[in-house]
Protein backbone atom coordinates (compact mmCIF):
# COMPACT_ATOMS: atom_id res chain seq x y z
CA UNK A 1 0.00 0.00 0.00
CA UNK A 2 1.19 3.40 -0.65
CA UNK A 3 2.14 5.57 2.44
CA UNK A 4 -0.19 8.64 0.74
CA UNK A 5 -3.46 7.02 1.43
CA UNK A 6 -4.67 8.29 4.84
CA UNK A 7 -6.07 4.96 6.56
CA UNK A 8 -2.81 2.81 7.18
CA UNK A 9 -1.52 6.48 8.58
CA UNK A 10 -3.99 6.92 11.05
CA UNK A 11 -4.48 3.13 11.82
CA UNK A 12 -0.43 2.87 12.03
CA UNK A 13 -0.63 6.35 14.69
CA UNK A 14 -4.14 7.07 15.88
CA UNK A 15 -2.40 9.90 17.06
CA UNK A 16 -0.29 11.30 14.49
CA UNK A 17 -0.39 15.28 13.72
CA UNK A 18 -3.44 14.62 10.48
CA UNK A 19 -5.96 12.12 12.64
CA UNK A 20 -7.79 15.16 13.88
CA UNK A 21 -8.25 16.42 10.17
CA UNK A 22 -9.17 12.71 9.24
CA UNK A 23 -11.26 12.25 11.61
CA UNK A 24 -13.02 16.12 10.91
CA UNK A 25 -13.22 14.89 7.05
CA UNK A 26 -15.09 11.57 7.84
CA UNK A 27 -17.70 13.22 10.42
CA UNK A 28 -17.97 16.41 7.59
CA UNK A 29 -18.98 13.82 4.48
CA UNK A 30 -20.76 11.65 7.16
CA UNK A 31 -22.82 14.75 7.68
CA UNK A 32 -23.15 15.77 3.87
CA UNK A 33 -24.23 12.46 2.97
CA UNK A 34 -27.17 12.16 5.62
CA UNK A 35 -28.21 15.24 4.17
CA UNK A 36 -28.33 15.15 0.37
CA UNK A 37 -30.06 11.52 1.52
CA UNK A 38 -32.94 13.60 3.60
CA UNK A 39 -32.94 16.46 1.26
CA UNK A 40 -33.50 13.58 -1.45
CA UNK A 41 -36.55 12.12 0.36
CA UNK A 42 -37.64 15.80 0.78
CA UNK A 43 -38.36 16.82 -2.74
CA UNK A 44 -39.04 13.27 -3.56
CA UNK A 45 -43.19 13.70 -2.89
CA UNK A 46 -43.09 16.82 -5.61
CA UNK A 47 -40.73 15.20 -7.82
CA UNK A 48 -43.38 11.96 -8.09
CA UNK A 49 -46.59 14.46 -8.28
CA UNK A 50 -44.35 15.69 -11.48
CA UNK A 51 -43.57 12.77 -13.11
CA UNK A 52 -47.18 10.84 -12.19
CA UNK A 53 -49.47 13.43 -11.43
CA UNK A 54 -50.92 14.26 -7.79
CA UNK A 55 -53.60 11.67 -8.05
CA UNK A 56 -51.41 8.63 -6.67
CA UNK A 57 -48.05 10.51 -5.08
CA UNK A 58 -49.32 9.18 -1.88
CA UNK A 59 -49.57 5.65 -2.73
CA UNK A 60 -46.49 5.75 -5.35
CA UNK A 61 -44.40 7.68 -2.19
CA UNK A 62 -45.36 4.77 -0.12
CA UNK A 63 -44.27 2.10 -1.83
CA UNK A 64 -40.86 4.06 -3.03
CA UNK A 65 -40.45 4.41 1.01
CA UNK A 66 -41.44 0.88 1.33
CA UNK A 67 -38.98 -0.54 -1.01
CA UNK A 68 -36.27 1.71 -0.07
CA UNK A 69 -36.18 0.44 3.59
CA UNK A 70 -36.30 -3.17 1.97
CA UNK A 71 -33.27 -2.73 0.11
CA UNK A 72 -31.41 -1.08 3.20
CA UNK A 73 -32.27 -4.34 4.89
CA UNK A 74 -31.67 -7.04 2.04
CA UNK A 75 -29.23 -5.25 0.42
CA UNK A 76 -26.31 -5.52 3.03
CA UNK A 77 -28.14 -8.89 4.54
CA UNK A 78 -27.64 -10.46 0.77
CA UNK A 79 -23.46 -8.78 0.47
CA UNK A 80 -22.67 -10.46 3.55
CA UNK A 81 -24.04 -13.99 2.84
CA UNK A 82 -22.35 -13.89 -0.50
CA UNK A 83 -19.18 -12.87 0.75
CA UNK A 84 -19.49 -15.43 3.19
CA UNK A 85 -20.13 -18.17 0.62
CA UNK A 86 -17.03 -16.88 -0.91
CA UNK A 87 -15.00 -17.05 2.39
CA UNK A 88 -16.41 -20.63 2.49
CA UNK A 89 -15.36 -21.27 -1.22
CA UNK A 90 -11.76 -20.19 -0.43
CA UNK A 91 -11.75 -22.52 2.05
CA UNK A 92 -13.57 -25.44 0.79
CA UNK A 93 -13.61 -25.50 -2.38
CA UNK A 94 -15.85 -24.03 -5.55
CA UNK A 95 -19.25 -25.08 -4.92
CA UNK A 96 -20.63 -21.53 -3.08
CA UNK A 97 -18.96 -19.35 -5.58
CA UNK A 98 -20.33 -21.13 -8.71
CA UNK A 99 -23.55 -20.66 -6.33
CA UNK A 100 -23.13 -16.82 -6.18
CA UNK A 101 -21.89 -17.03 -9.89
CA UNK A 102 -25.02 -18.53 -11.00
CA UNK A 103 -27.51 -15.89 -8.91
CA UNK A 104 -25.06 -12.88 -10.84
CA UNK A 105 -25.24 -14.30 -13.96
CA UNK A 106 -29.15 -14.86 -13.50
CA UNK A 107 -29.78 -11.52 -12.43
CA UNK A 108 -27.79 -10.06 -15.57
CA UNK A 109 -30.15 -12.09 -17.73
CA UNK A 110 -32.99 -10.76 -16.34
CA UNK A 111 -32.12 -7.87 -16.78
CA UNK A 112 -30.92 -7.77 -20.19
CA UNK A 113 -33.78 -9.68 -20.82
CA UNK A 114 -35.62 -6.67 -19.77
CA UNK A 115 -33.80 -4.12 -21.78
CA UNK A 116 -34.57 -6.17 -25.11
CA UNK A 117 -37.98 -7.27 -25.15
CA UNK A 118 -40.47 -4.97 -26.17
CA UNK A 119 -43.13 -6.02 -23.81
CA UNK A 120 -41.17 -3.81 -21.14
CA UNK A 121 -40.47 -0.89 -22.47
CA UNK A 122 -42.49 2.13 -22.19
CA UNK A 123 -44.01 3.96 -25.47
């Protein structure tokens, strides 16, 4: 690793002369990113009444909420199996990672799947 990148510095000395800044930096985009997220959610209701019309933002907001806290669940739930399939892999043998193989290569033919046929796309 190169002695530039900030993280081995301040995990070599927690206390060095630039953890204070690192540490400022982190909390500062911490902050910014908690806030372009609410300021997202925000405009979101107006941005929907836009694009659908006001008749259903309430019910089209609800399930956008609704499938935005399942994805903040499943999302990190369904990284940490599959890197723990691949943990097991390395340690086993091949037989998880041709598993998460298979569910990647499934979910790019669905999707392509999706992109080509003209039953799906909107006129």
């Amino acid at each position: 690793m190169s002695n530039n990148l900030p993280l081995p510095q301040v995990v070599a000395n927690p206390e060095g002369p630039l953890a204070k800044v690192y540490l400022g930096a982190f909390c500062a985009s911490t902050v910014a990113a908690i806030s372009i997220m609410g300021g997202t959610f925000a405009v979101l209701p107006a941005y929907e009444a836009d694009l659908f019309g006001p008749k259903y933002v309430q019910a089209i907001h609800g399930r956008f909420l609704l499938a935005a806290t399942i994805s903040t669940v499943l999302g990190p739930t369904l990284l940490l199996r599959l890197r723990r399939a691949s943990e097991r892999s390395a340690i086993q043998g091949n037989r998880e990672r041709n598993i998460s193989r298979g569910i990647a290569i499934i979910h790019c033919d669905i999707d392509f799947l999706r992109v080509q046929l003209p039953i799906f796309r909107r006129s």
